[in-house]
N, C-alpha and C. Protein backbone atom coordinates (compact mmCIF):
# COMPACT_ATOMS: atom_id res chain seq x y z
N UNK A 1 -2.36 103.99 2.78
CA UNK A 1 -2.87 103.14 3.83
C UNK A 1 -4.21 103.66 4.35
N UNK A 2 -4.29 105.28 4.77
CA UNK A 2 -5.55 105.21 5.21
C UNK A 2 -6.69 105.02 3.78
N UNK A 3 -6.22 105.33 2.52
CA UNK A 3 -7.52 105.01 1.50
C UNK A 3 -8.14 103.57 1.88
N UNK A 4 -7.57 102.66 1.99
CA UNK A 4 -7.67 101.24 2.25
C UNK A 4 -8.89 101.68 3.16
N UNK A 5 -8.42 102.31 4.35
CA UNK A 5 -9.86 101.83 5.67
C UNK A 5 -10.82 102.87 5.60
N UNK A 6 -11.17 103.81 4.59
CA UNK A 6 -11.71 104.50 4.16
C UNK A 6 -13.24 103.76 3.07
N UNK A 7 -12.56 103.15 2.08
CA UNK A 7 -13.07 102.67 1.21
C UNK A 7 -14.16 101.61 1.89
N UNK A 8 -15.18 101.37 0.71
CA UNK A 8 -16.13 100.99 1.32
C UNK A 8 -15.76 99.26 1.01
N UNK A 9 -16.45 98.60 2.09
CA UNK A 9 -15.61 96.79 2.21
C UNK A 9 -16.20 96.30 0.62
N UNK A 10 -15.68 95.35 0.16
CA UNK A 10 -16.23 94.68 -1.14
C UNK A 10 -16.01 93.29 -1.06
N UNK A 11 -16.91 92.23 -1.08
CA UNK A 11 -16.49 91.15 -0.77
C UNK A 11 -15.57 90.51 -1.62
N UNK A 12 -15.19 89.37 -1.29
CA UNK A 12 -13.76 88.91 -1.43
C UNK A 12 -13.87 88.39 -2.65
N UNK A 13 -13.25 88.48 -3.91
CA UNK A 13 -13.39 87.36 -4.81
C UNK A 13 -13.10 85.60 -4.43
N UNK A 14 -12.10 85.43 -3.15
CA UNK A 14 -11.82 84.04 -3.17
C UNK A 14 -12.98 83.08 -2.74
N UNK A 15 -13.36 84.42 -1.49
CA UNK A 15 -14.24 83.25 -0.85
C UNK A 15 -16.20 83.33 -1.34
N UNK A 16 -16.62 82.49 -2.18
CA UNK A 16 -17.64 82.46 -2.53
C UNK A 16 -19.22 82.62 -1.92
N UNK A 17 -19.83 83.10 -2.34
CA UNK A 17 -20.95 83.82 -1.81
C UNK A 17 -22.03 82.56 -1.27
N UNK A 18 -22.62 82.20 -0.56
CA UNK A 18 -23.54 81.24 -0.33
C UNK A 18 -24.79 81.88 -0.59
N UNK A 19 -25.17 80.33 -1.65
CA UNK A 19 -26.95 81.00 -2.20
C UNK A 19 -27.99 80.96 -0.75
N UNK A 20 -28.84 82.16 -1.25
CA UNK A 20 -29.77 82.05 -0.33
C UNK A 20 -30.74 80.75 -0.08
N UNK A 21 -30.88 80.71 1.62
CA UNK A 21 -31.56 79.74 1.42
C UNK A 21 -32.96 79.56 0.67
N UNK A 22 -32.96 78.36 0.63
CA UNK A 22 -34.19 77.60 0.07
C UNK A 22 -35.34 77.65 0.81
N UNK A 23 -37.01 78.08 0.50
CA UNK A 23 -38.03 77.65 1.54
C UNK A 23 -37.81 76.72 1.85
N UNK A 24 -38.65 76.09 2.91
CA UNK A 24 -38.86 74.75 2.96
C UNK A 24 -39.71 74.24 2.52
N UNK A 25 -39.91 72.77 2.80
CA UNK A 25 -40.92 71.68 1.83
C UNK A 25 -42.11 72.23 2.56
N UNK A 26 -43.08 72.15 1.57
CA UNK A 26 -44.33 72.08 1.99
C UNK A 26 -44.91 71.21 3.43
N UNK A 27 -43.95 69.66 2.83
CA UNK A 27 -44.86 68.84 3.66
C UNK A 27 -43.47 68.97 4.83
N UNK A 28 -42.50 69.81 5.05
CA UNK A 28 -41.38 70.12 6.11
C UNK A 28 -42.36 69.96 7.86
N UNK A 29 -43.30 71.13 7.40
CA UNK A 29 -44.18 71.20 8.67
C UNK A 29 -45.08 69.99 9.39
N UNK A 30 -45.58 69.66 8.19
CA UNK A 30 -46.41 68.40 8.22
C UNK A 30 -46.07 67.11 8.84
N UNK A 31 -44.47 67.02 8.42
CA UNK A 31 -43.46 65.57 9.46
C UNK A 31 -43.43 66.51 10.28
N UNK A 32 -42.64 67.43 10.58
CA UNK A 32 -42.28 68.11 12.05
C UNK A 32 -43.49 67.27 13.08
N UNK A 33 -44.52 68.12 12.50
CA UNK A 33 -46.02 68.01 13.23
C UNK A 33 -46.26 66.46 13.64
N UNK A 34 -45.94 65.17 12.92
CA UNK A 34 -46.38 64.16 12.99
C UNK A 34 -44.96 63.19 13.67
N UNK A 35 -43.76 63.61 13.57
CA UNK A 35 -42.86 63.51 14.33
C UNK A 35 -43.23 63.89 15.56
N UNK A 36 -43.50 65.15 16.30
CA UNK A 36 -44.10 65.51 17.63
C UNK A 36 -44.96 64.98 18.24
N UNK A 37 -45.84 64.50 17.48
CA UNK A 37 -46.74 63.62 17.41
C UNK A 37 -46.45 62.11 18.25
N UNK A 38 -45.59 61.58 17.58
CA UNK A 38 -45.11 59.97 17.79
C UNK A 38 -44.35 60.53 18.74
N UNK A 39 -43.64 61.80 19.25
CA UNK A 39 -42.74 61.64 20.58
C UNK A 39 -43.67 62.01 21.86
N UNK A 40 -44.98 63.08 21.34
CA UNK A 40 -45.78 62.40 22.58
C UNK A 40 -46.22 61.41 23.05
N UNK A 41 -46.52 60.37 22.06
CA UNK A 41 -47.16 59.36 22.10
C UNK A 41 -46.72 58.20 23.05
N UNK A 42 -45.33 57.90 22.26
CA UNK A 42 -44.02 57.09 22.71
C UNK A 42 -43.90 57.48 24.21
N UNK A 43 -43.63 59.01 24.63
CA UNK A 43 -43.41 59.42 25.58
C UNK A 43 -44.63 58.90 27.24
N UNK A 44 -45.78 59.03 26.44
CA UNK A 44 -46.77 58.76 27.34
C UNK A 44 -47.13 57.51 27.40
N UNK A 45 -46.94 56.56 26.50
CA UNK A 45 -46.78 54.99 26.64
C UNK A 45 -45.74 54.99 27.78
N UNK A 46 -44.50 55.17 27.60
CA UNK A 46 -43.46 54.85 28.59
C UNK A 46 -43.49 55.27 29.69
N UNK A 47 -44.14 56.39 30.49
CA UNK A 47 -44.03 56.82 30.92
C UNK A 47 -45.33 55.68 32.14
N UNK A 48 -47.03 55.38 31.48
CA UNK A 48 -47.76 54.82 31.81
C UNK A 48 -47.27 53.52 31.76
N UNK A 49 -46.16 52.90 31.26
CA UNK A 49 -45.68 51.55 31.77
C UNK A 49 -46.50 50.41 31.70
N UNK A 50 -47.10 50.13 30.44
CA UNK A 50 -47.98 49.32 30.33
C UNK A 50 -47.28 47.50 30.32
N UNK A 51 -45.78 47.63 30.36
CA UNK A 51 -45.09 46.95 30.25
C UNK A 51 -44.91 46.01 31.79
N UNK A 52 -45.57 46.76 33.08
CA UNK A 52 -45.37 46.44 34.34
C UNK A 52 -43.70 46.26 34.55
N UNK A 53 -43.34 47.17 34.23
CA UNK A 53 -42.06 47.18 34.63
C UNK A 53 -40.91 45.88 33.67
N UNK A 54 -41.25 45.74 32.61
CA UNK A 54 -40.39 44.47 31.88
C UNK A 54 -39.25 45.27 31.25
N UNK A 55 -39.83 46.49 30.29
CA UNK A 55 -38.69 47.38 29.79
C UNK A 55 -39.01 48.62 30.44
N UNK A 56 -37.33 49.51 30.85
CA UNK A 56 -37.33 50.06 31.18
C UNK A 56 -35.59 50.49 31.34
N UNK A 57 -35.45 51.50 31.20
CA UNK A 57 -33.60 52.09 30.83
C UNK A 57 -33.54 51.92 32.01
N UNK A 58 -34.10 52.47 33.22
CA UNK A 58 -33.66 52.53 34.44
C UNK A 58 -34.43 51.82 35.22
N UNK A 59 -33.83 50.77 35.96
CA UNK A 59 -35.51 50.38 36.93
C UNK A 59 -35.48 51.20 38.07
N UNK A 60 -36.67 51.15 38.15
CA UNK A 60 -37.03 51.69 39.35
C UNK A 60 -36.57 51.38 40.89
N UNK A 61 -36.31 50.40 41.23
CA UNK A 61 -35.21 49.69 42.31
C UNK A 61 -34.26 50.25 42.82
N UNK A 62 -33.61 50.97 41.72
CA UNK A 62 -32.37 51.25 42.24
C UNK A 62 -32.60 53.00 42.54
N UNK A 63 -31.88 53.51 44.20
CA UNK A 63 -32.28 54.56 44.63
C UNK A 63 -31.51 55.88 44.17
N UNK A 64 -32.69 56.61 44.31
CA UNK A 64 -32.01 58.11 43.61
C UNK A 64 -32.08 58.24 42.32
N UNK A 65 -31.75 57.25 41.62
CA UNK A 65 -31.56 57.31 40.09
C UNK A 65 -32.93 56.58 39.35
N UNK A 66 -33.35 55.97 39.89
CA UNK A 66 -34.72 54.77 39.59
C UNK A 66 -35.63 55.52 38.41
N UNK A 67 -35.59 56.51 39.19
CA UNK A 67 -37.08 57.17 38.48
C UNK A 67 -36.40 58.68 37.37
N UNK A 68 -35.03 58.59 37.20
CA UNK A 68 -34.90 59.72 35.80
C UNK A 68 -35.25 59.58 34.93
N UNK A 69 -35.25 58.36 34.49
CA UNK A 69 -35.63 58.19 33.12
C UNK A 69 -37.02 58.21 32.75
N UNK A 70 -38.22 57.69 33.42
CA UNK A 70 -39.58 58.94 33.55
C UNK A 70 -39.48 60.33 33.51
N UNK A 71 -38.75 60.50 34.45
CA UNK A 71 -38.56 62.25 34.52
C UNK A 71 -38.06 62.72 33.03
N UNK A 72 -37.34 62.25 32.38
CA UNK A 72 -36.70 62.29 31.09
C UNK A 72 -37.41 62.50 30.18
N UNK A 73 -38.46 61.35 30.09
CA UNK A 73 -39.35 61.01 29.35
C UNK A 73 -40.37 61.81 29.18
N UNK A 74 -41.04 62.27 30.84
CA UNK A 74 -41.97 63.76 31.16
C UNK A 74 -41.65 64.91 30.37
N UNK A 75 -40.06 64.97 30.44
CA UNK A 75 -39.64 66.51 29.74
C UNK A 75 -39.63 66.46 28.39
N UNK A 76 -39.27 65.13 27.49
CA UNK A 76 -39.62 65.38 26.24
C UNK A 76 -41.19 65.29 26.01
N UNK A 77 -42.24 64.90 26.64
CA UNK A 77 -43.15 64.94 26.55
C UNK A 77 -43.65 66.57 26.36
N UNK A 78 -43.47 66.84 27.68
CA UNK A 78 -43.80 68.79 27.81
C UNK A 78 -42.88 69.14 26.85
N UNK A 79 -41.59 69.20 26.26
CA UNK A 79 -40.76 69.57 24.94
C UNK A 79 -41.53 69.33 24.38
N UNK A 80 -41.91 68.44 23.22
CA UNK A 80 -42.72 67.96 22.01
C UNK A 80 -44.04 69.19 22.45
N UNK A 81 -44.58 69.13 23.54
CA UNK A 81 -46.26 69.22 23.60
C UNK A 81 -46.09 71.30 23.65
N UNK A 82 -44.88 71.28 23.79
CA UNK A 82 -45.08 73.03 23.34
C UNK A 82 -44.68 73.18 22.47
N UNK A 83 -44.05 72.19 21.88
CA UNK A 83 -43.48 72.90 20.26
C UNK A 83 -44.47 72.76 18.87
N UNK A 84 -45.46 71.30 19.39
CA UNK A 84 -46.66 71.56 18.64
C UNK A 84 -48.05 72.46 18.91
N UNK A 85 -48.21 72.52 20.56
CA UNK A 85 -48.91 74.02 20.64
C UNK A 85 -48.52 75.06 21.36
N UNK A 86 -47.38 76.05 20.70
CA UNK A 86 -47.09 77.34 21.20
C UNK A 86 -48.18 77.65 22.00
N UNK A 87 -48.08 78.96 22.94
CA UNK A 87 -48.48 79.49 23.41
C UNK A 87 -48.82 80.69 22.60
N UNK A 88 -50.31 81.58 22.79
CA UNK A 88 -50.52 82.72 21.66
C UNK A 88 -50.08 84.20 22.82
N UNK A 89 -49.48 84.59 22.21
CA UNK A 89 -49.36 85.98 23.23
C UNK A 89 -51.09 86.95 23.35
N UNK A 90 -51.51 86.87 24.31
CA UNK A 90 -52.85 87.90 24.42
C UNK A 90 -52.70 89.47 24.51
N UNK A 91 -53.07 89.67 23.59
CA UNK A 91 -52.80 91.33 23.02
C UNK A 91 -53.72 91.89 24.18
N UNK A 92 -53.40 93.62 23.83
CA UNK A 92 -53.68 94.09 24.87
C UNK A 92 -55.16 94.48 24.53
C-alpha cells in the first residue's frame, strides 16, 4: 500500500488525453475587432435615440426603471470600447 502513494502518478489509460489546443484563425481577431465594432456602434445609435422614442425595451415613462436600458446599453458600450482599446501599462 504505501508503494502505491510513493510511486510517481501516471495517467490513466481509460480516460483519454485531450489534444492541445489549436491557434486561432487568423482572421479570429479580425471578427472579434469588427464585432466590437458593430456593438459600439449599435450601442451609440440606441442610446442617441434617433428613433424619438418609437423603439425602445424600456420607455422612458415609466419611473425608476425608464432609463436602464440606456444605462445597459452605456455599459456595453464602455465593455466593447475597452476590449477593443486596452489600456497600455506605463513602464517605469
Amino acid at each position: 500500500m504505501n508503494s502505491l502513494m510513493n510511486s510517481p502518478r501516471q495517467p490513466s489509460p481509460l480516460i483519454p488525453r485531450t489534444p492541445p489546443a489549436e491557434p486561432r484563425a487568423a482572421g479570429a481577431s479580425r471578427l472579434r475587432r469588427i464585432g466590437l465594432m458593430a456593438l459600439i456602434g449599435l450601442g451609440v445609435l440606441y442610446v442617441l435615440n434617433p428613433g424619438a422614442g418609437l423603439f425602445e425595451l424600456l420607455p422612458d415613462n415609466f419611473p425608476l426603471v425608464g432609463n436602464i436600458d440606456e444605462a445597459g446599453a452605456t455599459a456595453l458600450v464602455i465593455w466593447a470600447w475597452r476590449r477593443l482599446f486596452p489600456r497600455r501599462q506605463s513602464g517605469p
